[in-house]
Protein backbone atom coordinates (compact mmCIF):
# COMPACT_ATOMS: atom_id res chain seq x y z
CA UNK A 1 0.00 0.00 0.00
CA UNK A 2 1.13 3.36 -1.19
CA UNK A 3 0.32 6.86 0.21
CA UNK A 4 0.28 8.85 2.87
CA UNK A 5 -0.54 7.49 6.44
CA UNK A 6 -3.90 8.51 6.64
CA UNK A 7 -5.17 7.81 3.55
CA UNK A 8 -3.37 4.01 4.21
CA UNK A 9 -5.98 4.12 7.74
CA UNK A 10 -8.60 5.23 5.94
CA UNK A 11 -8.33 2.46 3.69
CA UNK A 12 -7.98 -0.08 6.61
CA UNK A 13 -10.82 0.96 8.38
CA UNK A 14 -12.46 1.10 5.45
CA UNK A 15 -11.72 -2.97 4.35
CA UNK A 16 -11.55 -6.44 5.89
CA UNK A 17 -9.62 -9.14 4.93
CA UNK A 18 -12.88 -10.67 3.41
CA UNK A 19 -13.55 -7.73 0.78
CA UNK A 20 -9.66 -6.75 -0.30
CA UNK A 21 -8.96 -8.56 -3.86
CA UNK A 22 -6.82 -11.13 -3.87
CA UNK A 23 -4.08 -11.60 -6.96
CA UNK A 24 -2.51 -14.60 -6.39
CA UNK A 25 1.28 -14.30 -6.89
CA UNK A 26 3.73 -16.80 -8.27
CA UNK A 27 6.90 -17.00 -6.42
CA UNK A 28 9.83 -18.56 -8.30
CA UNK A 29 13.48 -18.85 -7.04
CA UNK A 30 16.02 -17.63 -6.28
CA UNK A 31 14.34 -14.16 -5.90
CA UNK A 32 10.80 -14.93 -5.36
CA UNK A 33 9.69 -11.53 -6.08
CA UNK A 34 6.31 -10.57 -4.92
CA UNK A 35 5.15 -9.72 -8.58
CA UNK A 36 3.86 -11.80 -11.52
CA UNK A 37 6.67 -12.26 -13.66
CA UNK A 38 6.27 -13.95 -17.33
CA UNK A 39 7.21 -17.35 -16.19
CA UNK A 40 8.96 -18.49 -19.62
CA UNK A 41 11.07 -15.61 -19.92
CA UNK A 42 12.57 -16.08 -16.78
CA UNK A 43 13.56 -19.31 -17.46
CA UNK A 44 14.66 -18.15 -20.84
CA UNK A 45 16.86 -15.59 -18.70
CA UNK A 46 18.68 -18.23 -16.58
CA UNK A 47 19.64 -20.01 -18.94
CA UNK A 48 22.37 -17.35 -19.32
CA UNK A 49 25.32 -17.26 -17.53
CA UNK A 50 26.07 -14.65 -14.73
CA UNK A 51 29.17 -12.52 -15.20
CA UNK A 52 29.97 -12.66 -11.59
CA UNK A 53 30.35 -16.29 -11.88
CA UNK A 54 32.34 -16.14 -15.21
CA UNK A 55 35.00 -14.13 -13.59
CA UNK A 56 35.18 -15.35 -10.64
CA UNK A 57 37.32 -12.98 -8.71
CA UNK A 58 35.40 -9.78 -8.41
CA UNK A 59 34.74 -7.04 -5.96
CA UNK A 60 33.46 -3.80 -4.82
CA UNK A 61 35.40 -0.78 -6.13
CA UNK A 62 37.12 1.13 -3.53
CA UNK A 63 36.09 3.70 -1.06
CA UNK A 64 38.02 5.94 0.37
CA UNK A 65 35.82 8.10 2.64
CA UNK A 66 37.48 11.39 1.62
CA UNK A 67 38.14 12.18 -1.91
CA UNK A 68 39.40 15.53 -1.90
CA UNK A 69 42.22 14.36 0.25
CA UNK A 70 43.52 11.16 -1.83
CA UNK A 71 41.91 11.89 -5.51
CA UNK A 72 42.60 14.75 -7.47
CA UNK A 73 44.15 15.89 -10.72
CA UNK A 74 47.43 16.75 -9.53
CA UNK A 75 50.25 15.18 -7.87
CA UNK A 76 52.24 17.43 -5.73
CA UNK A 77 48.74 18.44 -4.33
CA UNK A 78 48.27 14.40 -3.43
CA UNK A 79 51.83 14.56 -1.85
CA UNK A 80 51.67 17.71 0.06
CA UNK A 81 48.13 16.38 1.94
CA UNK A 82 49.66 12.96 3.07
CA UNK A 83 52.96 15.10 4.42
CA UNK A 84 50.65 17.21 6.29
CA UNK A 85 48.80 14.18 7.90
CA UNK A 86 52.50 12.20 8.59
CA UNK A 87 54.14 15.70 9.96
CA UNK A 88 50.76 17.24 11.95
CA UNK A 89 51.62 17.82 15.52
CA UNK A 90 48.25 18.48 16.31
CA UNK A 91 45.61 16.03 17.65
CA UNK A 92 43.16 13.93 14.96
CA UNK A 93 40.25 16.20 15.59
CA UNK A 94 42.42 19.38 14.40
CA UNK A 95 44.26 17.13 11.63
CA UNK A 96 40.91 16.56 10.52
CA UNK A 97 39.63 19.86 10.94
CA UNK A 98 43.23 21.05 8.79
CA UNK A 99 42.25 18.49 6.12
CA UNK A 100 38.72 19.57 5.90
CA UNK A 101 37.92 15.47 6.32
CA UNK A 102 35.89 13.91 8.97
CA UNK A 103 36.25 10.87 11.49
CA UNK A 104 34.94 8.11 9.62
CA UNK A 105 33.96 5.29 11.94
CA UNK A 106 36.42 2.15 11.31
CA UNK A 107 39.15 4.27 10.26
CA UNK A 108 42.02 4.59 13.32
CA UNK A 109 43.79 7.82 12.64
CA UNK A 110 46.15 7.83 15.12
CA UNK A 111 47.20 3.97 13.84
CA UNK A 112 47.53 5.20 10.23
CA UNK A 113 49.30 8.73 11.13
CA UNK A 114 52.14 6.44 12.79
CA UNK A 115 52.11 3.76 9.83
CA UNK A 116 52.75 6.52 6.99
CA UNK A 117 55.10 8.42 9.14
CA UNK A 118 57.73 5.50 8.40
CA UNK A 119 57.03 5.84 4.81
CA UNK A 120 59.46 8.45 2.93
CA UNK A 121 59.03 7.71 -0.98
CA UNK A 122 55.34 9.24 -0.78
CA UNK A 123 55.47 9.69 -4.53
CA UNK A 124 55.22 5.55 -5.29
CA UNK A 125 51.98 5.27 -3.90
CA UNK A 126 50.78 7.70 -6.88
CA UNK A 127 48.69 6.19 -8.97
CA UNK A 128 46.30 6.78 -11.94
CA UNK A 129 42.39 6.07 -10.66
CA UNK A 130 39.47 5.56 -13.28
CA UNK A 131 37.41 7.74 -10.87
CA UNK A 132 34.13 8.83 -13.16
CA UNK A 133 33.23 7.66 -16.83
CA UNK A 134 36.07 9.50 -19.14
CA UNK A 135 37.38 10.85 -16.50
CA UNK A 136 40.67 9.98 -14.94
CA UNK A 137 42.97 11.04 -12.05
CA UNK A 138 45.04 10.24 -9.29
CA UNK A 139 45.02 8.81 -6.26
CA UNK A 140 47.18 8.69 -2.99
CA UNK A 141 46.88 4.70 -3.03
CA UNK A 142 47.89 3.52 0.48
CA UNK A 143 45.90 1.63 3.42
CA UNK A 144 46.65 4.35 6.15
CA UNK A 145 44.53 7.27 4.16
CA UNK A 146 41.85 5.04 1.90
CA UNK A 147 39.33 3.57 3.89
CA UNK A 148 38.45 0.50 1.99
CA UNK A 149 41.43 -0.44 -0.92
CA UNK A 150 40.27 -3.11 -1.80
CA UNK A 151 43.72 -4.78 -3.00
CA UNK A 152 42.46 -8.61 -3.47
CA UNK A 153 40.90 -6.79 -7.20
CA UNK A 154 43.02 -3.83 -7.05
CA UNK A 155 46.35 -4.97 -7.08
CA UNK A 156 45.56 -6.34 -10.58
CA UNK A 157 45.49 -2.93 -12.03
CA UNK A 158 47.63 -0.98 -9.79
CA UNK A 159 50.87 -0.50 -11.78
CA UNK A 160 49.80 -3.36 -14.37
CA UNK A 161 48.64 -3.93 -17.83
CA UNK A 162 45.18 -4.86 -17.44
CA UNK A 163 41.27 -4.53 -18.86
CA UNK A 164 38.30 -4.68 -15.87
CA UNK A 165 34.78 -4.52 -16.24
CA UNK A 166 32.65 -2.88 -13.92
CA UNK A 167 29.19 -3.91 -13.10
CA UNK A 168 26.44 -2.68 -10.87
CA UNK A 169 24.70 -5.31 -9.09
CA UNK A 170 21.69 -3.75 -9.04
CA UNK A 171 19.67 -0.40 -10.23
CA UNK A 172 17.60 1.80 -8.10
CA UNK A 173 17.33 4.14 -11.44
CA UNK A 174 15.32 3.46 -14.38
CA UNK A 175 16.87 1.01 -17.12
CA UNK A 176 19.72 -0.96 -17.30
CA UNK A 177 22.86 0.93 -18.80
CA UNK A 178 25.43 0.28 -15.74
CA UNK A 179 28.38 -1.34 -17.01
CA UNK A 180 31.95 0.49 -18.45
CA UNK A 181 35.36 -0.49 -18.88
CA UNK A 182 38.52 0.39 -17.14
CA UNK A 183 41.94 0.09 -17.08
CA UNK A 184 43.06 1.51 -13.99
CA UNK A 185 42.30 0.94 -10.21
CA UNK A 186 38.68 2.36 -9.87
CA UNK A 187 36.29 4.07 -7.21
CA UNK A 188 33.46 2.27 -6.24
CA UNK A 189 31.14 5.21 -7.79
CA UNK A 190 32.73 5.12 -11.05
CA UNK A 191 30.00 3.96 -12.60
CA UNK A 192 26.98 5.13 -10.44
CA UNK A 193 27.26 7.19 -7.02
CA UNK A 194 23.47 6.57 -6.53
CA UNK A 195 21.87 4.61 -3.83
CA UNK A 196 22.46 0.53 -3.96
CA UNK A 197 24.57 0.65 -6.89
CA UNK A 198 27.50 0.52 -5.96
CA UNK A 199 29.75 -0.90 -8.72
CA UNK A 200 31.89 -3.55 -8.75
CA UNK A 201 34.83 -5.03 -11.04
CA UNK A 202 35.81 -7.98 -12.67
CA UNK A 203 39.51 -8.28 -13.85
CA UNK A 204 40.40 -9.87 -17.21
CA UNK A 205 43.59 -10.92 -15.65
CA UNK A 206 44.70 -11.49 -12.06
CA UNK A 207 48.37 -11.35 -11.93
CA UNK A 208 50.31 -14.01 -9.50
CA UNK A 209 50.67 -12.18 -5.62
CA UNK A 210 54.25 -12.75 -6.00
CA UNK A 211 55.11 -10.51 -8.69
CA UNK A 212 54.97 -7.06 -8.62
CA UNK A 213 56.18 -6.18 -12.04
CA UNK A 214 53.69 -4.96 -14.69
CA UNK A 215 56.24 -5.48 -17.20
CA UNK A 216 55.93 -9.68 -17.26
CA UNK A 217 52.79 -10.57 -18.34
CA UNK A 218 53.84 -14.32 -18.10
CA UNK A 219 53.00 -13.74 -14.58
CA UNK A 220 49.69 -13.38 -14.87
CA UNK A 221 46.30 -15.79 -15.73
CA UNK A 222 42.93 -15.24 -17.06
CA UNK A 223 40.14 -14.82 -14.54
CA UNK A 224 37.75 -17.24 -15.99
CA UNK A 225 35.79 -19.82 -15.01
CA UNK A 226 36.59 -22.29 -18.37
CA UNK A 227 33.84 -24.68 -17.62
CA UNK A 228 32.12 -21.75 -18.08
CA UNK A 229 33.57 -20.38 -20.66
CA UNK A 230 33.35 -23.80 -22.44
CA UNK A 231 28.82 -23.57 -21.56
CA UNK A 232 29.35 -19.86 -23.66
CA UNK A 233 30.92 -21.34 -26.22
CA UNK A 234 29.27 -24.83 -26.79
CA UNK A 235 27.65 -24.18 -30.09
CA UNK A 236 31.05 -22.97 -31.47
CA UNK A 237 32.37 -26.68 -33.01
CA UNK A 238 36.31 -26.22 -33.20
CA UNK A 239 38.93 -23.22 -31.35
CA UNK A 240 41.99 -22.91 -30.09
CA UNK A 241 42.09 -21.06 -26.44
CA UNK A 242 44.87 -18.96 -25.63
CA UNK A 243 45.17 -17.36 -22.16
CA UNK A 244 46.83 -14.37 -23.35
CA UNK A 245 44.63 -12.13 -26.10
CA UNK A 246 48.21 -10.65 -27.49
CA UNK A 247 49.16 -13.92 -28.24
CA UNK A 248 46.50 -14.71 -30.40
CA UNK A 249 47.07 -15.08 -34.24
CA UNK A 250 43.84 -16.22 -35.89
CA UNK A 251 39.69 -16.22 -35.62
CA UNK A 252 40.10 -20.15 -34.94
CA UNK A 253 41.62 -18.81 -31.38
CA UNK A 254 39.62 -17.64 -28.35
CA UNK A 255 41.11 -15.90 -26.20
CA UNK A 256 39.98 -14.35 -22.47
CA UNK A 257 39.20 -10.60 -24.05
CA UNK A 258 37.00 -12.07 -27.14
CA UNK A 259 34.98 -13.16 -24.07
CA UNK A 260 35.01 -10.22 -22.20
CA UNK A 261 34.27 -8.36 -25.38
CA UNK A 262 31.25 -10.36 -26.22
CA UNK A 263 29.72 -9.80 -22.79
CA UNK A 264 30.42 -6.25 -23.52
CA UNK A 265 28.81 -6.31 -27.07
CA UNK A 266 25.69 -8.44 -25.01
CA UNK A 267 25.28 -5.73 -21.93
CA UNK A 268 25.18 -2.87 -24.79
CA UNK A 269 22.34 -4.18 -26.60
CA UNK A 270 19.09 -2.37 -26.18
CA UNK A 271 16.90 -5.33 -27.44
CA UNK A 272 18.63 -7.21 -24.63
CA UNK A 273 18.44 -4.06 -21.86
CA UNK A 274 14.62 -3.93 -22.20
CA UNK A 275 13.43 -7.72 -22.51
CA UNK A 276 15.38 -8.46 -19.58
CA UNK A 277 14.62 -5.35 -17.50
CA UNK A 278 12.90 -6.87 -14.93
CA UNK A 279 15.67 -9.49 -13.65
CA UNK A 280 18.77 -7.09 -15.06
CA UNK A 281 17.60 -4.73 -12.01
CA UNK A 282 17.85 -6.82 -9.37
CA UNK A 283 21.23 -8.92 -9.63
CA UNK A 284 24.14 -8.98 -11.73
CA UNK A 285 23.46 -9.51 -15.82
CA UNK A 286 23.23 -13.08 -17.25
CA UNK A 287 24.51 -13.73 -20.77
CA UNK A 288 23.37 -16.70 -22.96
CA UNK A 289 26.15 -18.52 -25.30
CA UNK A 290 26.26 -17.84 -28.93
CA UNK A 291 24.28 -19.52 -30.96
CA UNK A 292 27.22 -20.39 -33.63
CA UNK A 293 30.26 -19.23 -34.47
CA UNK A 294 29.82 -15.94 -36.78
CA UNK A 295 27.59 -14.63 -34.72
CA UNK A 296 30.23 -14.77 -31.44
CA UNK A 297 32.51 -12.86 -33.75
CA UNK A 298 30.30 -10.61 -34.90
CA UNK A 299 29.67 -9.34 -31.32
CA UNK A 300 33.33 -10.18 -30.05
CA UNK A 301 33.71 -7.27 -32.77
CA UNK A 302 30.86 -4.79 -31.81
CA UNK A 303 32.17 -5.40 -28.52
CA UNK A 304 36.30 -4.47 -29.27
CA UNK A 305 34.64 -1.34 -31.04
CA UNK A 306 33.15 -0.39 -27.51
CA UNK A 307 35.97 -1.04 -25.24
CA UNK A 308 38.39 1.06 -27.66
CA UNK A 309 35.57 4.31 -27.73
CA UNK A 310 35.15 3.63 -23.84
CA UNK A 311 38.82 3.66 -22.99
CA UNK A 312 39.74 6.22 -25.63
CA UNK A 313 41.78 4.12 -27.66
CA UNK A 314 40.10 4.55 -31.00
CA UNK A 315 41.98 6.02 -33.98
CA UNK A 316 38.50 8.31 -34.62
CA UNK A 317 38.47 9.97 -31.58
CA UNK A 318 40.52 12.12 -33.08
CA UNK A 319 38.72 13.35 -35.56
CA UNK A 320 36.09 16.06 -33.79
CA UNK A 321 32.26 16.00 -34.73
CA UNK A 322 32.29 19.29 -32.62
CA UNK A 323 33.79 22.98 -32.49
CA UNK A 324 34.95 25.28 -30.01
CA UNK A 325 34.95 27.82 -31.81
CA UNK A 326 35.12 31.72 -29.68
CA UNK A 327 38.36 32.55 -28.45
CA UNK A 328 38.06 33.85 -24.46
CA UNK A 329 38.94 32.47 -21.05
CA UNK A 330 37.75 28.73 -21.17
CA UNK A 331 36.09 29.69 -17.79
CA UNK A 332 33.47 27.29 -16.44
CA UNK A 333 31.08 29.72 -15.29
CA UNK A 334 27.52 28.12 -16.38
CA UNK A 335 26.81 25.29 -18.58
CA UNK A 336 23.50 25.10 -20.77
CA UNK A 337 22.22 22.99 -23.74
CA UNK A 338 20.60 24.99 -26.06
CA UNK A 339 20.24 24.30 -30.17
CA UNK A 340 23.22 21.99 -30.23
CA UNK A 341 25.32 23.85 -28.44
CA UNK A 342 26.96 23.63 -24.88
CA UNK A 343 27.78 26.89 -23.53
CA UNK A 344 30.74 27.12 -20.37
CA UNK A 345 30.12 30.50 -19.85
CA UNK A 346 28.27 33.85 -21.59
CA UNK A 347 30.66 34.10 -24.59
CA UNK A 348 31.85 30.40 -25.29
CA UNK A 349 30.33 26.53 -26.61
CA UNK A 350 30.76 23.29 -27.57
CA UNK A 351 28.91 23.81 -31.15
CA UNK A 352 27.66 20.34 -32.63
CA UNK A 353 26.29 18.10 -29.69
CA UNK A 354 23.19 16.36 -30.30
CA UNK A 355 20.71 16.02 -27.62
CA UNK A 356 20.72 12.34 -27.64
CA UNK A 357 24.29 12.67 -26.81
CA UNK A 358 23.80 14.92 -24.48
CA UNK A 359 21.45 12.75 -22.63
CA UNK A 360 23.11 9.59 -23.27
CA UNK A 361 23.59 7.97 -19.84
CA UNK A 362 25.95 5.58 -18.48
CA UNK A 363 24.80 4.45 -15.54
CA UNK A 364 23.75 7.22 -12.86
CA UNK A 365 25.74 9.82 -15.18
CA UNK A 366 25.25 11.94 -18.38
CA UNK A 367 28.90 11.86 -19.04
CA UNK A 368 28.93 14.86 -21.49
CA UNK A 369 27.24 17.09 -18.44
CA UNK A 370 28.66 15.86 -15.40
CA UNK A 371 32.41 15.77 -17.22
CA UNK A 372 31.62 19.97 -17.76
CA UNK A 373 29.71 20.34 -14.12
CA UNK A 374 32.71 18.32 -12.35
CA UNK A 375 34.71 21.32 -13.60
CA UNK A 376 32.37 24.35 -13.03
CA UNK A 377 35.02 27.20 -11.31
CA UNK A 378 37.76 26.24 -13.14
CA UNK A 379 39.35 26.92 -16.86
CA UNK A 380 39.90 24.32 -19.57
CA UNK A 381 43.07 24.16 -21.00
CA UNK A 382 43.94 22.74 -24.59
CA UNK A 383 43.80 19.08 -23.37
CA UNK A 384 40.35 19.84 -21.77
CA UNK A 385 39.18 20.75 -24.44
CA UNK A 386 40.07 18.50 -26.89
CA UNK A 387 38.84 15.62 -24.18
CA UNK A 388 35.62 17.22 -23.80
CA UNK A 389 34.85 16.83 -27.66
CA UNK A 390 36.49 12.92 -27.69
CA UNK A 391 33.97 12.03 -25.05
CA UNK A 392 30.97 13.76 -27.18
CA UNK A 393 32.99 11.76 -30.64
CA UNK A 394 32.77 8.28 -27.62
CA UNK A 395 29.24 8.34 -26.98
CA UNK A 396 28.14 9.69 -30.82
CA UNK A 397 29.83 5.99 -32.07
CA UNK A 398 28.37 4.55 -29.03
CA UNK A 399 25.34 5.08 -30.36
CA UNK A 400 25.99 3.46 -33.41
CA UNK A 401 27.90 0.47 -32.40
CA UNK A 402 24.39 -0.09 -29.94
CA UNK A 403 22.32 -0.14 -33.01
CA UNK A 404 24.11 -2.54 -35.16
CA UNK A 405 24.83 -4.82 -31.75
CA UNK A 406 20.73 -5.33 -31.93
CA UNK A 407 21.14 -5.68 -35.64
CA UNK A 408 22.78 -9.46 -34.54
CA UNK A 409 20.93 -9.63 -31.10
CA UNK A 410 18.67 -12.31 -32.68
């Protein structure tokens, strides 16, 4: 019952148990949700195969409990705020106050002020963080000043060649469109900093705990489960697997990033986002095998195509769809969508973004507004700029690569 209290005792009073209609509900595992689901479509669904089981070492991104003290843009500015909280002579409560941080419960700040004031090479623990959708920084990567690090996922990326993909479990927002690769460590918002979706990541590779080079890859294995791998790719009559996708030399190989690329391709299709809806909300995405082998190429593909516009790899980002084209201050001042253009202040704009694009979500973000609003106070220098327009170029092929990925949905 929905409503304000009163009108929910009004109703009471006004009904028994005897004269309420009844609509019987049919419960079916493993969520046995009180709504009437369509039975054979659920079924249909389960048949698929759950990406958190597929890669089997996954976790929660991290949270450190104070990002303007560890994250930022800049690395002298990272440095200087953990030699302030190794040197303070003050007591936690004015180191805090100094920081503009707070006390999180859990966290022992007089335990990690005396573990970080025997480190002295502050600058190693400096570290590139995948911290929104397009947009990167650094982070101050040590236990003593992030809360949760996470290292059993994290220490796969930190410093090391690797590919991750981060999922949300589940969606409190409308529509499924929470998933985005990454390279680099990543904040457990990355994808969505709303309520219950918390993201969480699942390493192509997990290198061996021993080795702490990034530079041999021999030291490293796929994270997948093969027997599952083998149920994805059962209608597929004859490959080759290799455990290492830069070792690969034909189409008759498989290796781990055609699979993570085909999941990729599958969690981008909008055919797929909306007959699943119901079940994609509620607990990490399923994906059923290919049905033969040009198909699983055709999205392994699609999918490659998505990765390389997600993680700004692709040759055509290069080439700008948009114009910036009135010299001035590249001040941040206000930011409004009008006609196809994004004005940053009274005088300047983005000329050339569509509205679908500007729209476009991923996850709980509009990447092409919150990139600009993330920045509102400051000025854009060259390489802001031309960033700006590769992440409107990202989502405009996006779009495209979406539409032909339904185009082999079936």
């Amino acid at each position: 019952m929905w409503g304000k209290r009163k009108d929910k005792f009004a109703q009471l009073n006004k009904h028994s148990i005897k004269n309420i209609f009844w609509k019987k509900v049919n419960l079916i595992e493993p969520f046995y949700m009180f709504v009437n689901t369509d039975i054979e479509l659920q079924k249909e669904y389960q048949k698929g195969i759950k990406v958190n089981e597929l890669f089997p070492v996954n976790g929660v991104g991290i949270t450190t409990a104070h990002d303007n003290l560890v994250i930022g843009d800049l690395k002298y500015s990272l440095i200087e705020n953990a030699k302030l909280f190794q040197n303070y002579n003050g007591s936690n409560f004015e180191l805090c106050k100094e920081l503009g941080i707070r006390e999180k419960p859990g966290w022992n700040i007089t335990k990690a002020r005396e573990i970080l004031s025997k480190e002295y090479d502050l600058e190693k623990y400096i570290t590139p963080i995948s911290y929104r959708p397009f947009d990167d920084k650094l982070i101050f990567y040590h236990d003593s000043l992030v809360w949760r690090s996470v290292k059993k996922i994290m220490r796969n990326f930190n410093q090391k060649e690797n590919i991750g993909l981060m999922v949300c479990r589940q969606q409190k927002t409308s529509g499924f469109h929470h998933v985005l690769v990454h390279k680099n460590i990543i904040e457990s918002s990355y994808v969505s900093n709303k309520t219950s979706e918390i993201g969480s990541s699942f390493p192509l590779y997990i290198y061996n705990e021993s080795e702490e080079s990034n530079l041999d890859k021999t030291k490293r294995h796929s994270n997948l489960n093969q027997i599952l791998v083998k149920q994805l790719l059962i209608n597929i009559e004859k490959y080759e697997w290799v455990d290492n996708h830069e070792l690969k030399k034909n189409e008759n190989q498989i290796s781990p990033l055609d699979i993570l690329d085909y999941v990729y391709a599958f969690l981008h299709s909008l055919i797929y986002r909306e007959t699943y809806k119901a079940f994609l909300k509620i607990d990490f995405p399923r994906v059923p095998p290919a049905k033969n082998k040009e198909q699983f190429l055709k999205r392994v593909k699609l999918g490659c195509n998505l990765r390389k516009l997600h993680l700004m790899e692709d040759p055509e980002l290069n080439t700008f769809s948009t114009k910036f084209p009135i010299r001035g201050e590249n001040n941040v001042e206000k930011i409004l969508f009008d006609g196809e253009k994004v004005w940053i202040n009274n005088s300047q704009y983005f000329e050339g973004v569509s509205k679908i694009v500007w729209d476009f979500y991923i996850g709980g973000y509009q990447p092409v507004q919150k990139w600009l609003k993330d920045r509102k106070g400051r000025t854009l220098n060259f390489e802001d700029l031309t960033h700006y327009q590769k992440i409107v170029k990202s989502l405009e092929k996006t779009i495209e690569v979406m539409k032909k990925i339904d185009e082999v949905f079936v």
